[in-house]
Every structure is written in C-alpha cells, then in structure tokens.
C-alpha atoms as a PDB file:
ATOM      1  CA  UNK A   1     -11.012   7.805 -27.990  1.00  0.00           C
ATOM      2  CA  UNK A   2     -13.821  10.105 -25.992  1.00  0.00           C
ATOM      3  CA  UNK A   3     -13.317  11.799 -23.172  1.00  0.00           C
ATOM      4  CA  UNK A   4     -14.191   8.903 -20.924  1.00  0.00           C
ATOM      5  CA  UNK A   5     -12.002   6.539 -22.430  1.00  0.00           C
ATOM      6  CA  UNK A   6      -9.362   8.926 -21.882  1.00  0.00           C
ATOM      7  CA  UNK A   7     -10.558   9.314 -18.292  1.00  0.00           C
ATOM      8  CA  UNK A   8     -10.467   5.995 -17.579  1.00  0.00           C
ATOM      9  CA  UNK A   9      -7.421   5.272 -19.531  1.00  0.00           C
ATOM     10  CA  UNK A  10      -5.418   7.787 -17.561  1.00  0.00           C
ATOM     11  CA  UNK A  11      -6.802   6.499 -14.384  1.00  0.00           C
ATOM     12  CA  UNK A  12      -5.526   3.082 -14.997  1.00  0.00           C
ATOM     13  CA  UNK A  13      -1.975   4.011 -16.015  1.00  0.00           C
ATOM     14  CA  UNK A  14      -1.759   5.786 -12.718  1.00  0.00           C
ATOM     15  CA  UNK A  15      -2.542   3.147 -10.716  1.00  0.00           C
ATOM     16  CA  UNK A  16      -0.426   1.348 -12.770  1.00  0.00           C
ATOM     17  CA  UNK A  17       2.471   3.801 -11.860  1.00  0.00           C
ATOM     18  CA  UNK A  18       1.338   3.635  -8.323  1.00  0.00           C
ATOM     19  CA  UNK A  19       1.327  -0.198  -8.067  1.00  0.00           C
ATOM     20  CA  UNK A  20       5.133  -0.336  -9.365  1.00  0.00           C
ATOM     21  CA  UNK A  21       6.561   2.369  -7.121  1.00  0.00           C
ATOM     22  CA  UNK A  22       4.691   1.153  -4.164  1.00  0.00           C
ATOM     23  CA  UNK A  23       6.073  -2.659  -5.408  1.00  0.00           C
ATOM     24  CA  UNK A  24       9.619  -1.052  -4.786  1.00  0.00           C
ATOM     25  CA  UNK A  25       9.091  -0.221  -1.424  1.00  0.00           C
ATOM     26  CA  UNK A  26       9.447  -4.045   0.171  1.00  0.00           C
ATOM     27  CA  UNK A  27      13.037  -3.837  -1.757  1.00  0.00           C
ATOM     28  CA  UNK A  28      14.069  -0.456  -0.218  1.00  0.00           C
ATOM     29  CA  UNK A  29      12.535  -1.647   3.294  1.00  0.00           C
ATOM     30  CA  UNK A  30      14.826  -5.280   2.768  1.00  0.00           C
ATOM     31  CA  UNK A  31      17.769  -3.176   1.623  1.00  0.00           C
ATOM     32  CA  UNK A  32      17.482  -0.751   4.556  1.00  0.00           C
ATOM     33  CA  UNK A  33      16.876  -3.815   6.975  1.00  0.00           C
ATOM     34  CA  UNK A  34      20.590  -5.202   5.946  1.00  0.00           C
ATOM     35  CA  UNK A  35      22.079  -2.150   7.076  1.00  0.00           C
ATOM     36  CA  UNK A  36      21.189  -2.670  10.864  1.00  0.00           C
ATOM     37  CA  UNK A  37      17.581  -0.785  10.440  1.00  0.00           C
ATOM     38  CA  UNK A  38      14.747  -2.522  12.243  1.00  0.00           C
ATOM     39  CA  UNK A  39      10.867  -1.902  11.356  1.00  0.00           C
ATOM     40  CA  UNK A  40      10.627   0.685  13.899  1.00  0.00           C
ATOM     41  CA  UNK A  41      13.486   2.719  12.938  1.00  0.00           C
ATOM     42  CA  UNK A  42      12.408   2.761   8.772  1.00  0.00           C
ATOM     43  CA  UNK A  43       9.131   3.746   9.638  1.00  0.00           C
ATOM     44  CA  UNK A  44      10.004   6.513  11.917  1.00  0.00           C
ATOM     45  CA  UNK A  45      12.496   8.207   9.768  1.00  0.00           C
ATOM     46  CA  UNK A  46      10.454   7.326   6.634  1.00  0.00           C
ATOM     47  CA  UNK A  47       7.551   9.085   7.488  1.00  0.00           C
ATOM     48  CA  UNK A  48      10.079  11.995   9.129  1.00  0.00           C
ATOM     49  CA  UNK A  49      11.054  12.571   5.776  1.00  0.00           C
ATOM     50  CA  UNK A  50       8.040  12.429   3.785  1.00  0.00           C
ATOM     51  CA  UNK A  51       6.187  14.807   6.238  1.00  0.00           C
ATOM     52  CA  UNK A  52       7.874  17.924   4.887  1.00  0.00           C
ATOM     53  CA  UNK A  53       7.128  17.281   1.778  1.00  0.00           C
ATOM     54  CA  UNK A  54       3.512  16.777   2.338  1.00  0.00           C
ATOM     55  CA  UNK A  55       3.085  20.150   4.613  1.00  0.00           C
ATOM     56  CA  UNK A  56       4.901  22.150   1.756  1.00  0.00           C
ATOM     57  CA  UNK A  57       2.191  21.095  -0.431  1.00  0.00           C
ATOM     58  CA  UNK A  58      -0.494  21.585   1.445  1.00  0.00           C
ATOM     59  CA  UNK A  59       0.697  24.748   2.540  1.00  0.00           C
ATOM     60  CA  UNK A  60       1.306  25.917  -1.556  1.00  0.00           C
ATOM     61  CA  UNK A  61      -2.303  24.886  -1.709  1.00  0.00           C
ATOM     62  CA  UNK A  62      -3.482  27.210   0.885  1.00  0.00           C
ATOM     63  CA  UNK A  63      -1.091  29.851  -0.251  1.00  0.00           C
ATOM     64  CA  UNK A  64      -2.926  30.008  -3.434  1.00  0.00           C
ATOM     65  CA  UNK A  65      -5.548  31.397  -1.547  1.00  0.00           C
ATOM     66  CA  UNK A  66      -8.232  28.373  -3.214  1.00  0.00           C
ATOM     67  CA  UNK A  67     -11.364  27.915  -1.555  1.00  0.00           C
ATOM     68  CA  UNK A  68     -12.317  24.299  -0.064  1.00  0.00           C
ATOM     69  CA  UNK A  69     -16.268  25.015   0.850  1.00  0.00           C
ATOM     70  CA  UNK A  70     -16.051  21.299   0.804  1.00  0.00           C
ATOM     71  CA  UNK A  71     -13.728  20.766   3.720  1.00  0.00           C
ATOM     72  CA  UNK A  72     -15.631  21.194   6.779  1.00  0.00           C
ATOM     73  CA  UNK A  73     -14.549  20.013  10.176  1.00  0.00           C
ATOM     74  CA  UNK A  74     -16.625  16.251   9.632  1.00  0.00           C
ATOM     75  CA  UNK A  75     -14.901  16.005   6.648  1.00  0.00           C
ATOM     76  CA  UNK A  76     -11.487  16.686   7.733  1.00  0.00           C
ATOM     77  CA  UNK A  77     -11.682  14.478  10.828  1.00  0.00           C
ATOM     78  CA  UNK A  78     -12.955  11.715   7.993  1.00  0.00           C
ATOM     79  CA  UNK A  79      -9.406  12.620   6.061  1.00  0.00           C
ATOM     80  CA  UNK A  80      -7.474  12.045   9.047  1.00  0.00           C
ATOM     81  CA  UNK A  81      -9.016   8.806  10.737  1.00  0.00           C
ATOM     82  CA  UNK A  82      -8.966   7.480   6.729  1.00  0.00           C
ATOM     83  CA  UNK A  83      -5.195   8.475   7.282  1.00  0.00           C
ATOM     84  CA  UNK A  84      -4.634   6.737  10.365  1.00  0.00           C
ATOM     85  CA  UNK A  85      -6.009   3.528   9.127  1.00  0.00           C
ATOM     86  CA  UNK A  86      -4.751   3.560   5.534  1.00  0.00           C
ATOM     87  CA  UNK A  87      -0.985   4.583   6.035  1.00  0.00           C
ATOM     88  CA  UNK A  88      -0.153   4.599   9.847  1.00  0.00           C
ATOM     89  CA  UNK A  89      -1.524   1.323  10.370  1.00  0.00           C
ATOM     90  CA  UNK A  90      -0.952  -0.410   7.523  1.00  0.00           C
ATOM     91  CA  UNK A  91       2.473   0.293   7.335  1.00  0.00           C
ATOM     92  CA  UNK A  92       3.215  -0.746  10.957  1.00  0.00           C
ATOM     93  CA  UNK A  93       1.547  -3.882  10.643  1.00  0.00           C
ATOM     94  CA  UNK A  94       3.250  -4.960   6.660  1.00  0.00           C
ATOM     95  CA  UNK A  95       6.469  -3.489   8.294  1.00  0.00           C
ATOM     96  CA  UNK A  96       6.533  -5.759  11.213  1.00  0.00           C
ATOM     97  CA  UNK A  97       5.364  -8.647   8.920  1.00  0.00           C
ATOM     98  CA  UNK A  98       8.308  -8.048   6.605  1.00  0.00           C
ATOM     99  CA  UNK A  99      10.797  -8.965   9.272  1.00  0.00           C
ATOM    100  CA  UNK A 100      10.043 -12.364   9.515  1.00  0.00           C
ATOM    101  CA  UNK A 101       9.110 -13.122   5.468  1.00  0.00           C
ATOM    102  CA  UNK A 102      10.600 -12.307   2.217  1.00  0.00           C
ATOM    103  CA  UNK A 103       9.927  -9.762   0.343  1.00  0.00           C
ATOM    104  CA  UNK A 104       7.630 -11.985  -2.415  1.00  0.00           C
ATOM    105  CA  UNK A 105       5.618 -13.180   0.094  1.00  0.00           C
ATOM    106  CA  UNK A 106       4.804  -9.961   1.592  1.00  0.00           C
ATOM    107  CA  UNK A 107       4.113  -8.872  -1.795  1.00  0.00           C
ATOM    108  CA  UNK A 108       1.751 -11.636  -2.434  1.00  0.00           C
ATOM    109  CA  UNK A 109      -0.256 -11.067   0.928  1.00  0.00           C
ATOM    110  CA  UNK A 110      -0.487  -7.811   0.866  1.00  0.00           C
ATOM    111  CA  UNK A 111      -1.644  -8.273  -2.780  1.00  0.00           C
ATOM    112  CA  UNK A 112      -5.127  -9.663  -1.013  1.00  0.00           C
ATOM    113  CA  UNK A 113      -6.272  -5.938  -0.550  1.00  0.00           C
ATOM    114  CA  UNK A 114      -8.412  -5.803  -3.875  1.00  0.00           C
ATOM    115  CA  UNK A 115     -10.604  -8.852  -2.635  1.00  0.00           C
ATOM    116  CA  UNK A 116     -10.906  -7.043   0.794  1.00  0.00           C
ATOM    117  CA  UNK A 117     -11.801  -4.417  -1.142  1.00  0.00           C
ATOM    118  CA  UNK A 118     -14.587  -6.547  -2.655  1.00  0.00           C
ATOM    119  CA  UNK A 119     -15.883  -7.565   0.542  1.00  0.00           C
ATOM    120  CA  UNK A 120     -16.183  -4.447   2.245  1.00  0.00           C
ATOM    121  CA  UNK A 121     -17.584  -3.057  -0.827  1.00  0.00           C
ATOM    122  CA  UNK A 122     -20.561  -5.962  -0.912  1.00  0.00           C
ATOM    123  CA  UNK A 123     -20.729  -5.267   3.319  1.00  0.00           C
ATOM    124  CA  UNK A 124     -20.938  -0.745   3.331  1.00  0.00           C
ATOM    125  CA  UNK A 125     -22.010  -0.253  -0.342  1.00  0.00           C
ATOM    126  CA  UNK A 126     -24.195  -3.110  -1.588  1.00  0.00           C
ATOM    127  CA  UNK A 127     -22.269  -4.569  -3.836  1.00  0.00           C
ATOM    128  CA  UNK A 128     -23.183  -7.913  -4.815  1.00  0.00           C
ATOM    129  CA  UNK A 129     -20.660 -10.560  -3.730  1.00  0.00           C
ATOM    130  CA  UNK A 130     -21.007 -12.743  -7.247  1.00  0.00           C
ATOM    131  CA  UNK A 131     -19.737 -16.396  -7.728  1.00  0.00           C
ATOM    132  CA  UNK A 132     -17.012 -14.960  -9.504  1.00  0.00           C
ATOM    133  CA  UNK A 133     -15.827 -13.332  -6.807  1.00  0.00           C
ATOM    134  CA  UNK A 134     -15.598 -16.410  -4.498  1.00  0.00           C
ATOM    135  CA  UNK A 135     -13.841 -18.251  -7.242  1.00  0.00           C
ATOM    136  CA  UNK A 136     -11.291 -15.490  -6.962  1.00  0.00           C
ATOM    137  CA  UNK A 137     -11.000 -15.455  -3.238  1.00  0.00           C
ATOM    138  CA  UNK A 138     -10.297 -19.378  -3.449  1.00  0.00           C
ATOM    139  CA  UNK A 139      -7.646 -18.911  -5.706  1.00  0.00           C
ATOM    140  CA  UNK A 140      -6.061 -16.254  -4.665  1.00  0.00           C
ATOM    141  CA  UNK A 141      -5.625 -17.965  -1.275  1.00  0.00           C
ATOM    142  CA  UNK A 142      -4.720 -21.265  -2.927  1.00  0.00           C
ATOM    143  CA  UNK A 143      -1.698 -19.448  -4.257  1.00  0.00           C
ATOM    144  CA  UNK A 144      -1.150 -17.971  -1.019  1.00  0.00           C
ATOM    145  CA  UNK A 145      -1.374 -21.225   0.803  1.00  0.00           C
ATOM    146  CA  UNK A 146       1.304 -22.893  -1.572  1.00  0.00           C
ATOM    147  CA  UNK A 147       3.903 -19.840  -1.117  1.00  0.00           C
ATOM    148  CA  UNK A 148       2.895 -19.983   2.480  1.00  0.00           C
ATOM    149  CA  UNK A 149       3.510 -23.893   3.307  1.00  0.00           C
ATOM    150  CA  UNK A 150       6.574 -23.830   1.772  1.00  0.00           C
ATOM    151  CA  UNK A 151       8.530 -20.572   3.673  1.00  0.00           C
ATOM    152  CA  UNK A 152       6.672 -22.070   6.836  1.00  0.00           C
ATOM    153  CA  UNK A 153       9.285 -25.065   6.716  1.00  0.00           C
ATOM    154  CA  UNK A 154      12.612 -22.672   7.360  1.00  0.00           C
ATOM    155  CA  UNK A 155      10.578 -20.129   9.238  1.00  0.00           C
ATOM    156  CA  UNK A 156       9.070 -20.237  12.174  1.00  0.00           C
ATOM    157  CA  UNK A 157       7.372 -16.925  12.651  1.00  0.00           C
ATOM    158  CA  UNK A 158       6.145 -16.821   8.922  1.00  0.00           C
ATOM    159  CA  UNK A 159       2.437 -17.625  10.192  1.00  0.00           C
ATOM    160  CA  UNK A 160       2.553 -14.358  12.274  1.00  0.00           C
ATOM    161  CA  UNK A 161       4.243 -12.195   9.531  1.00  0.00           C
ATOM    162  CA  UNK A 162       1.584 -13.797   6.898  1.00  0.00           C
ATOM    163  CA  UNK A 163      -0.900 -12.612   9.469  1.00  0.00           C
ATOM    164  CA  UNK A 164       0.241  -9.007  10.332  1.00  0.00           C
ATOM    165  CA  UNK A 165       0.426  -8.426   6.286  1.00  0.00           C
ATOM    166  CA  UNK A 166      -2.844  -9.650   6.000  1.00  0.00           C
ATOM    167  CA  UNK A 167      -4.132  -6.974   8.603  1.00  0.00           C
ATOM    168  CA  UNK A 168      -2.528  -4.322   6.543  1.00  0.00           C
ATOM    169  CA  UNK A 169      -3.929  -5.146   3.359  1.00  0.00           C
ATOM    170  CA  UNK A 170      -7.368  -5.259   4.859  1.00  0.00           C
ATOM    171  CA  UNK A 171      -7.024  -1.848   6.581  1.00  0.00           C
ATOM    172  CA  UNK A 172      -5.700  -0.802   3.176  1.00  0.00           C
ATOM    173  CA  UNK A 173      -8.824  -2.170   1.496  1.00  0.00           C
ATOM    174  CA  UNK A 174     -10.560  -0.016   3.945  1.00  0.00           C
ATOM    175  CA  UNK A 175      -8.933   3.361   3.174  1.00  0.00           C
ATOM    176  CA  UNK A 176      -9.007   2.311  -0.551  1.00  0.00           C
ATOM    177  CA  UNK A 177     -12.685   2.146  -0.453  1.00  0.00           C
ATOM    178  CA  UNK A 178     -13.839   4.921   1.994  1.00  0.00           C
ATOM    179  CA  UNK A 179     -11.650   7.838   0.112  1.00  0.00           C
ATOM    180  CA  UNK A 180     -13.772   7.948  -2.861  1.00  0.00           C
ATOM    181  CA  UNK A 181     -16.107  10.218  -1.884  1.00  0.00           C
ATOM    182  CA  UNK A 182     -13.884  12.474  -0.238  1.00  0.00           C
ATOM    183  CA  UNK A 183     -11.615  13.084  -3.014  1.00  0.00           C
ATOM    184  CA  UNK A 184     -14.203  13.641  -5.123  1.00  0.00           C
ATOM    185  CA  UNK A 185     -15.317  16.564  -3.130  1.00  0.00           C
ATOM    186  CA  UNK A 186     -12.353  17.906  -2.379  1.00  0.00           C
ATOM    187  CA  UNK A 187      -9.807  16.881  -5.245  1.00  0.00           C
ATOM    188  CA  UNK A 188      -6.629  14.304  -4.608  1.00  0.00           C
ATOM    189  CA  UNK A 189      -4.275  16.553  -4.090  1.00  0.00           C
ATOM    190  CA  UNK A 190      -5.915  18.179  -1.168  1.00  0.00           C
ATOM    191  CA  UNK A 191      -6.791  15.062   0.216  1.00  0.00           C
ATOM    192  CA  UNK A 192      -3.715  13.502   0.030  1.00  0.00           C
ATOM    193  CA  UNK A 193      -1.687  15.828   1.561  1.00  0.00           C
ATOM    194  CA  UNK A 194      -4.105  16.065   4.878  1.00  0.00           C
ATOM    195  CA  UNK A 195      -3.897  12.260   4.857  1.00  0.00           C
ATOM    196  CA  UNK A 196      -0.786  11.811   4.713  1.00  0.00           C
ATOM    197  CA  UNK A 197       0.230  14.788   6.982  1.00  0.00           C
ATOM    198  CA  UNK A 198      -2.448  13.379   9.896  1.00  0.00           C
ATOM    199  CA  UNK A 199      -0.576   9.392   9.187  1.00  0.00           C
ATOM    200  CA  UNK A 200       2.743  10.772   9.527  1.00  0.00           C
ATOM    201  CA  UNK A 201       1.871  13.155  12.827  1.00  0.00           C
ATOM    202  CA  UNK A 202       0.962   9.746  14.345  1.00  0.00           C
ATOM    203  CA  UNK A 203       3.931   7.869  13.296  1.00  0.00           C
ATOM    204  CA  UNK A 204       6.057  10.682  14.568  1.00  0.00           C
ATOM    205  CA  UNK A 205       4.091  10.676  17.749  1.00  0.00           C
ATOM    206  CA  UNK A 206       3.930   7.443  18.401  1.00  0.00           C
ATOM    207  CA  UNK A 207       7.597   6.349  18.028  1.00  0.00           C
ATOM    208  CA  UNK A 208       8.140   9.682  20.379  1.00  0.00           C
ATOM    209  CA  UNK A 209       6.259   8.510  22.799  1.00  0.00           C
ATOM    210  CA  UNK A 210       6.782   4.645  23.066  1.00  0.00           C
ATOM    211  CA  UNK A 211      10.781   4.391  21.648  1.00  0.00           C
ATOM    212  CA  UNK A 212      14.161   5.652  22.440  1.00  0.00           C
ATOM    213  CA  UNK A 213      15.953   5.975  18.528  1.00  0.00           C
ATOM    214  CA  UNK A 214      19.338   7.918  20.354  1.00  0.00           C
ATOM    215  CA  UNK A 215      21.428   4.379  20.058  1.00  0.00           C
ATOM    216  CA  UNK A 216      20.117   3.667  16.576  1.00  0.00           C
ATOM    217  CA  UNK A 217      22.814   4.501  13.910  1.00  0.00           C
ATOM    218  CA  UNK A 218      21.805   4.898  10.751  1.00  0.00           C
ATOM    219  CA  UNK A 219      24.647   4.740   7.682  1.00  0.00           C
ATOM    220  CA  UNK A 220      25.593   6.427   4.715  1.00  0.00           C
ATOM    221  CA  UNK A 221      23.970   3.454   2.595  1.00  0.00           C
ATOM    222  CA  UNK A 222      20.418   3.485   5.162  1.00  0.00           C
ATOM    223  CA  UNK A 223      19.622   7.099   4.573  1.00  0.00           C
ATOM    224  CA  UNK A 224      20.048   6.391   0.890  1.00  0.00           C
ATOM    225  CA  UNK A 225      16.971   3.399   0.970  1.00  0.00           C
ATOM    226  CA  UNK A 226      15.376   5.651   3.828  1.00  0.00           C
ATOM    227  CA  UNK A 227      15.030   8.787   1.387  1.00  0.00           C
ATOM    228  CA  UNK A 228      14.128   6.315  -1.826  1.00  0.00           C
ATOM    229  CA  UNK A 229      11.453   4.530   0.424  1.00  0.00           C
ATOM    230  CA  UNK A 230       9.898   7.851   1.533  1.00  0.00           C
ATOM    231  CA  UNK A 231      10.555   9.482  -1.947  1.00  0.00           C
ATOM    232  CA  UNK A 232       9.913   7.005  -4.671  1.00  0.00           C
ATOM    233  CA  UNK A 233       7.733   4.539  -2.939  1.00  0.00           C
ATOM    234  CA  UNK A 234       5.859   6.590  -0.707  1.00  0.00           C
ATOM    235  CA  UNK A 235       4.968  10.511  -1.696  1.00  0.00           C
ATOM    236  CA  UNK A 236       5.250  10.017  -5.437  1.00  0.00           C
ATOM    237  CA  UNK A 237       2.490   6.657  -5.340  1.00  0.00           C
ATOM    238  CA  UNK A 238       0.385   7.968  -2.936  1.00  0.00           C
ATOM    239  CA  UNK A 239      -0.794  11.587  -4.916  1.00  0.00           C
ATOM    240  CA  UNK A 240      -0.880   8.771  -7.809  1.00  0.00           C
ATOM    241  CA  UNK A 241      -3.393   6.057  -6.315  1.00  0.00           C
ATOM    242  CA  UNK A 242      -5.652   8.867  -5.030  1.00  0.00           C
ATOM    243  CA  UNK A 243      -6.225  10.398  -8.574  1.00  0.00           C
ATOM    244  CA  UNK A 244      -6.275   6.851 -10.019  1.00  0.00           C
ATOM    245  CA  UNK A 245      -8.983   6.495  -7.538  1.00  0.00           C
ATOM    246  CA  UNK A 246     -10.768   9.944  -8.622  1.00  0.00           C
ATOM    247  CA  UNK A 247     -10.940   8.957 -12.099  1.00  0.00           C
ATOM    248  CA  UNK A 248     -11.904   5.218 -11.937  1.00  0.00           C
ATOM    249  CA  UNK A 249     -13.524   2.886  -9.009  1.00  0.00           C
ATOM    250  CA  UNK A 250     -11.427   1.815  -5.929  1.00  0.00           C
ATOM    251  CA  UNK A 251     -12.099  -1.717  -6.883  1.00  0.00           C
ATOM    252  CA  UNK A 252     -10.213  -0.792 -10.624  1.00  0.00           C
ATOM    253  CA  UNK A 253      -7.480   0.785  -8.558  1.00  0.00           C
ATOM    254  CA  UNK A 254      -7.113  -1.959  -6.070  1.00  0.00           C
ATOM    255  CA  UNK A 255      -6.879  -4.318  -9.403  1.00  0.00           C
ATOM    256  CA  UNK A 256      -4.108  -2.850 -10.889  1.00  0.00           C
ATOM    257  CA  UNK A 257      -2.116  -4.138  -8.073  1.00  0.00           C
ATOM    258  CA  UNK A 258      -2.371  -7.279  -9.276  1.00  0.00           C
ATOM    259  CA  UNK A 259       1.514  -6.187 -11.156  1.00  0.00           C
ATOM    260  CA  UNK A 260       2.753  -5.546  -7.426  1.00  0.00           C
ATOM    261  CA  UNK A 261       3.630  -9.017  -6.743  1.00  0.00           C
ATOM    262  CA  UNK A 262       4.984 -10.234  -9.965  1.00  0.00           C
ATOM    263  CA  UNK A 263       7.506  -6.622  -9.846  1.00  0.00           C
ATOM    264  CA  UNK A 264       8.601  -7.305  -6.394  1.00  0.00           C
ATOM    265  CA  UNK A 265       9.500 -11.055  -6.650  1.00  0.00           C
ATOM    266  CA  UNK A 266      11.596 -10.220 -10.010  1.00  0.00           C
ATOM    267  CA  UNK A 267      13.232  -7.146  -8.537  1.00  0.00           C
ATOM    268  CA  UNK A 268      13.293  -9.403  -5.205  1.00  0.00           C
ATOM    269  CA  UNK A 269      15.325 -12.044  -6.611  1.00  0.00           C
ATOM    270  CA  UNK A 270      17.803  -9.701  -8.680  1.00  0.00           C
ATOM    271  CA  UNK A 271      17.979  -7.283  -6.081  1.00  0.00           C
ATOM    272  CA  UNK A 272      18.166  -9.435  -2.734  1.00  0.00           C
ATOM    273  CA  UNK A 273      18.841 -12.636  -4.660  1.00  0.00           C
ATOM    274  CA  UNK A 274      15.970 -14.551  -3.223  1.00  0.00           C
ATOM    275  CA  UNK A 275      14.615 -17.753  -4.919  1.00  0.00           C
ATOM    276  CA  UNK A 276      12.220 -18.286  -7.291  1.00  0.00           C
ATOM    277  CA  UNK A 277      11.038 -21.395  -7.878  1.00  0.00           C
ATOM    278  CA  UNK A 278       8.121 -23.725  -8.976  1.00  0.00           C
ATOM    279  CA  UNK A 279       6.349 -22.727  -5.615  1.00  0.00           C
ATOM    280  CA  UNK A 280       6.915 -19.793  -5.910  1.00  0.00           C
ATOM    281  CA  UNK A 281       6.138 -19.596  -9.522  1.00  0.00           C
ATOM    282  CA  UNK A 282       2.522 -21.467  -8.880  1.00  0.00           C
ATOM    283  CA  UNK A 283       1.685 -19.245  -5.991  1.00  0.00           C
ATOM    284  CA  UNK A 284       2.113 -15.995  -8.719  1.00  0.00           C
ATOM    285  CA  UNK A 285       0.694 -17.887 -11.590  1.00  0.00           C
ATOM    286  CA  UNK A 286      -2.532 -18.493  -9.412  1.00  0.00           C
ATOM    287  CA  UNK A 287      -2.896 -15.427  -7.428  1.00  0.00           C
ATOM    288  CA  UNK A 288      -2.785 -13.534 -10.635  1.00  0.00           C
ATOM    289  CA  UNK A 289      -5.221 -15.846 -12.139  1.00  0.00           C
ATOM    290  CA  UNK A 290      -8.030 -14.981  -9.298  1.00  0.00           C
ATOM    291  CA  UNK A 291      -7.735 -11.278  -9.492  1.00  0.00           C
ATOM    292  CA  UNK A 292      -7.119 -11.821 -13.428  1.00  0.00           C
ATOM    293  CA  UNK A 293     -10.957 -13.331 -13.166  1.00  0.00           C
ATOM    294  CA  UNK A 294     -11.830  -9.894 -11.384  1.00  0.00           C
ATOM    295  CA  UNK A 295     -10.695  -7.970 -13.680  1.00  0.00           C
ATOM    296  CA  UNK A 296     -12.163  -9.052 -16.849  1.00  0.00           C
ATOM    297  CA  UNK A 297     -15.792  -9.506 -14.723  1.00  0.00           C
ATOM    298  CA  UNK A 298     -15.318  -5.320 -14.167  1.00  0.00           C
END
C-alpha cells in the first residue's frame, strides 16, 4: 500500500468513525428528551459544554506560538459564516425536527446530505450531475417516501419534522462542501476549533437573547446524555470529519454516512425500543442502495 492508498484509506476510516459517533447523537438527543429536555434546552447546554473544550484547543494552538500566514481576516470570517451554517443551523433545524419523528427517520433524512452535496457540487464547482446520480436521488427519496407515508399515519407533524431535517442536511451539504479549501490551507484542527467556537458563540447568544432557561431543570440522568451528546457525538466527530475531509473529497466524506442510518435505527430500536419493520426495513434497504450506486461510481 503507497502513500496514497494509505491517505485515502485513513481518510475513509475517519469518516467512518465520524459517521458512527455523529449516528449516536439522535439516541443521546431522544434519551435526553425523556428526561423533560426540550430542543432548545439540549442545544443550549450542549454547545455550553462543548465550547470550552474547543477554546482550550485553540488556545494550545496559539500557545505553541505556530504561525497561520494563511488565516487572514477573509478567511476567518469564511470559518465562521461556514460555522454558522454547518453546526448552528443545522443543529437547530434536525433538533426541532427530532421532536416530532423518531430517531430512524431523522437518521434517514438527514442521511440526504451526500446528494445535496452532489448538487451543490454540480451548481459552485462544475461537477457534472451524471444519470447515475439522478438514479440515486430517486431512490434515495423512494426510500424516504415509504418510511415517510407510513410515520405520517400516527403523526401529524411528521411532514414538518421531515422538512426541518431536510433543511439541515442541505445546510450541512453546504458546510461539507465549502470547508475544503479552507482546511487545506489552514489544517483541520485549526479550522475546526474556529468553527466550532464561532457556531457555539451563536448558540449561546441566541438562546441568551430569545429564551428564559431559569425554570428548566435538568436531572442527574440529562446532564449525563447532555455531556455524551456534546462529548462523544459532537467534539470527538467533528475534528474527525474535517480531517476525513482533508485527506479525501467532501463527496467521499459525505458517503460514508451512508452507515449513519442503518447505526441509528439498530441502536434506535435497542436503545429506545422503536420498531423496525418491513417499512422500515425497505426504506434502509433502498436508501442505502442509491448512495451505494454513488459510491461505487466515485
């Protein structure tokens, strides 16, 4: 195995590590939820406790006295907007679209961000949109369309959830996409850090602002999936997708996320004890099949 093959080897086993912690977030969000936690209050106190963590590494880096010649003031404000959109967002919107669908189906939506990926990478960078790729944006959707029809006859508001999800996967997509560049100027780490800082400075300031969290009581239990969700599912997977991203193509990132959905519905239904049946196993089967058609095309 050459050096590239390494490369890209690595690369992909990262995003694979990525996609699975990130998978166990909709089960610590779900768990957190049945302890009297609303969206709001998770991802306020999730981002409270990942922002720490984030400053003290990007203040190590600066202690070490390292010299970013990349990082001028155009390219920082293109860290933090990428921030904004990627994280902030994104997480309000799949947050508030988690309250009113399960955990699988979130999974499954949100799961659509490689083919936005696609798109915006045939729309900014000129890559061609191939028949392949419209075979896989038919199936995927088919498979979304059968877990869809069926949730939508004991829930009402799972149109609007299905919708908010699908806005966060696309503004995913987006910071997916537009971060190549960056990092490779500047190194993941680096950019990481200042991303995730600027998203949760705007989390922070935006539940400050707009919410009053002094009657919310959070329990023993709630700080436990609070910490994981911040921890495991959101520091740890987001220094991992950005190298993943460094080494190989967004698009190859975004791809590996194609294990996201099948993780969560199996942890889903062992965890929260949510059914799994031949709807739901045909909506997997074919979503997996259209980004499995993606893959072996790259």
């Amino acid at each position: 195995m050459n050096n590239t093959q390494r490369n890209i080897f690595l690369g992909l086993l990262l995003a694979f590590l990525g996609t699975f912690l990130f998978a166990l977030k909709s089960i610590f969000i779900k768990l957190a939820y049945l302890e009297g936690l609303d969206a709001d209050s998770v991802l306020m106190l999730r981002m409270a406790i990942a922002l720490p963590i984030y400053l003290g590494i990007l203040g190590y880096i600066f202690w070490k006295k390292r010299k970013f010649k990349a990082l001028t003031k155009t390219t920082l404000l293109s860290i933090i907007g990428l921030g904004f959109i990627g994280y902030f967002l994104a997480s309000l919107l799949d947050l508030k679209g988690l309250e009113t669908i399960s955990a699988g189906l979130e999974r499954l939506t949100l799961f659509t961000y490689p083919i936005f990926t696609a798109i915006l990478g045939s729309l900014f960078f000129s890559t061609p949109l191939t028949k392949r790729i419209i075979v896989v944006l038919i199936t995927t959707y088919l498979g979304l369309w059968i877990m869809f029809n069926q949730e939508s006859v004991t829930n009402d508001n799972t149109q609007v959830g299905v919708v908010l999800v699908l806005l966060s996967a696309l503004s995913y997509a987006f910071y997916v996409l537009f971060s190549k560049n960056i990092i490779s100027k500047i190194g993941s780490v680096l950019f990481t850090a200042i991303a995730m800082s600027a998203s949760s400075l705007f989390v922070l300031f935006f539940y400050f602002i707009l919410f009053d969290f002094s009657q919310v009581i959070v329990s023993h239990n709630a700080w436990l999936w609070v910490f994981l969700l911040a921890t495991v599912s959101t520091v740890i997977p987001s220094f991992l997708i950005s190298e993943a991203i460094h080494r190989i193509s967004p698009l190859q990132t975004s791809i590996m996320g194609m294990l996201g959905p099948v993780i969560t519905i199996m942890l889903a239904m062992l965890v929260l004890a949510e059914p799994f049946g031949i709807y739901q196993f045909l909506g997997v089967s074919l979503v997996v099949l259209g980004v499995g058609l993606l893959i072996f095309k790259r």
